[in-house]
Protein backbone atom coordinates (compact mmCIF):
# COMPACT_ATOMS: atom_id res chain seq x y z
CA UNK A 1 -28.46 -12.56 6.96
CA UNK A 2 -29.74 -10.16 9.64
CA UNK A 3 -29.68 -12.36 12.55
CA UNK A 4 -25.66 -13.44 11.12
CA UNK A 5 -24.93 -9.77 11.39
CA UNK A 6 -26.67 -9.18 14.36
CA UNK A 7 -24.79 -12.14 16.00
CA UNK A 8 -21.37 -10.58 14.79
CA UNK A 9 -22.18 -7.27 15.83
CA UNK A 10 -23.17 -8.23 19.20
CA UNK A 11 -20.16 -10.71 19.81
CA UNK A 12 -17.49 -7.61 18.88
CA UNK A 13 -19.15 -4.85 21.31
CA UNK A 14 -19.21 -7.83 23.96
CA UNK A 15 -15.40 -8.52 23.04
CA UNK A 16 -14.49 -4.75 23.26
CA UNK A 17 -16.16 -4.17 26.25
CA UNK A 18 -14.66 -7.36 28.24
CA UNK A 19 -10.83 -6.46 26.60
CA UNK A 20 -11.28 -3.03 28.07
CA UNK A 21 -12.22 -4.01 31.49
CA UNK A 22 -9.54 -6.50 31.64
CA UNK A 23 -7.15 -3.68 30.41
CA UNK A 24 -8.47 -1.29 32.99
CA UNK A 25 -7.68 -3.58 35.75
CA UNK A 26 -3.88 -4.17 34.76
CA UNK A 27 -1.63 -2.34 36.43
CA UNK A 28 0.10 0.46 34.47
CA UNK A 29 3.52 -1.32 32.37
CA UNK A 30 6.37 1.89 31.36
CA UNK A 31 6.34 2.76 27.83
CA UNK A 32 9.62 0.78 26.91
CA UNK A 33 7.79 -2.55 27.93
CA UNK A 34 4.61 -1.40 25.58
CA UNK A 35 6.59 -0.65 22.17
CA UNK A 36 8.68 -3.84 22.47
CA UNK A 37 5.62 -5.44 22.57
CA UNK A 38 3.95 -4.11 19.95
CA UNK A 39 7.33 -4.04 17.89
CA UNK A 40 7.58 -7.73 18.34
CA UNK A 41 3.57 -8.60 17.65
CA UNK A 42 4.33 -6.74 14.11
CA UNK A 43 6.97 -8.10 13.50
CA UNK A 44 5.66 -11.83 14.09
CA UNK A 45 2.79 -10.59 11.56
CA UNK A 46 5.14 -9.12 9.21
CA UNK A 47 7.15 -12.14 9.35
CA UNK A 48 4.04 -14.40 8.90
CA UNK A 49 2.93 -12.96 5.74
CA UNK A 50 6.08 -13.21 4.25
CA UNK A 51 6.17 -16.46 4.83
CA UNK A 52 2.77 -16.63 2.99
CA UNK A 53 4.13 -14.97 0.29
CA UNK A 54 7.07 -16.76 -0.19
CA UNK A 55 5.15 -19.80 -0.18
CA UNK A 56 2.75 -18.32 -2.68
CA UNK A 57 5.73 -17.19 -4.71
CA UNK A 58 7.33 -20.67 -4.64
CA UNK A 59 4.47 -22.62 -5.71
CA UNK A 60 3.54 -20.17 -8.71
CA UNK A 61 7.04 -20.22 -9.61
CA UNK A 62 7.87 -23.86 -9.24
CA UNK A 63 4.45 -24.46 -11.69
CA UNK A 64 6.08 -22.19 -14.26
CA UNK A 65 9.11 -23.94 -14.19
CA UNK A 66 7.69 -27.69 -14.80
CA UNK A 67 5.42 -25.53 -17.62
CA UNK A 68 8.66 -24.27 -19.39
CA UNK A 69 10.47 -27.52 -18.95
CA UNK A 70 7.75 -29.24 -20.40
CA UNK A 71 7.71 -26.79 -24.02
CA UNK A 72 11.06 -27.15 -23.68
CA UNK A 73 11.52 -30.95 -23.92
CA UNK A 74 8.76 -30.62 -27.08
CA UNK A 75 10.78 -28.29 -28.53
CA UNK A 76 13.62 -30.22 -28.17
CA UNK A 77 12.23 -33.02 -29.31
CA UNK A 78 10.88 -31.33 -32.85
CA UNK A 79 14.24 -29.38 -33.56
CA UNK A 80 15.63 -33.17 -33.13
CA UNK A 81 13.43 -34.77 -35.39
CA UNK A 82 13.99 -31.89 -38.15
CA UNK A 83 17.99 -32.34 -37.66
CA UNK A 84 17.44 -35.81 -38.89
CA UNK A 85 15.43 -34.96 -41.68
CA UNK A 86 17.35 -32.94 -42.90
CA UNK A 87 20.61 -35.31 -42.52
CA UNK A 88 18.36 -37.85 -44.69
CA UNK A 89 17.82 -35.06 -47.08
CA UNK A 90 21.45 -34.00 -47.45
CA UNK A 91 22.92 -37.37 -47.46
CA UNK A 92 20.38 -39.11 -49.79
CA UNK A 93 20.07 -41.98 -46.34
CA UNK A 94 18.25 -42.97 -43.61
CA UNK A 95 18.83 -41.35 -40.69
CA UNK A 96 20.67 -42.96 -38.13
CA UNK A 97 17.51 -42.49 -35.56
């Protein structure tokens, strides 16, 4: 577990130090350039996770639905059987099931 963290801890620092040299040898971009970047990175993550969502939502959702229509067709089913029951009762006959 130690080495695992050790391992992770060393391959971050080496990843921050490398991104900031690379960074420091860019040449300087305005402002403008920098927050439509940044506004369009979030927005592909915002975008991404509610897509995830959504898809989450969906599947959830369409499992409910085959859940309900399933009761429902039972239900269906029982109140049916008890209609003709009690036509068989009323009429003193078979029912015509």
């Amino acid at each position: 577990m130690k080495a695992v963290l050790i391992r992770a801890l060393l391959a971050a620092t080496l990843s921050l130090s490398f991104g900031s040299v690379v960074r420091a040898g860019d040449p300087p971009s305005d402002v403008k350039s920098t927050i439509k970047e940044d506004a369009k990175t979030t927005g592909h993550a915002v975008s991404h996770s509610a897509k995830t969502v959504g898809h989450a939502v969906a599947d959830k959702s369409k499992t409910a639905g085959h859940a309900i229509a399933e009761s429902s067709k039972k239900i269906a089913s029982d109140v049916k059987e008890g209609t003709h029951k009690a036509w068989a009762a009323v009429s003193g006959s078979k029912s015509p099931d």
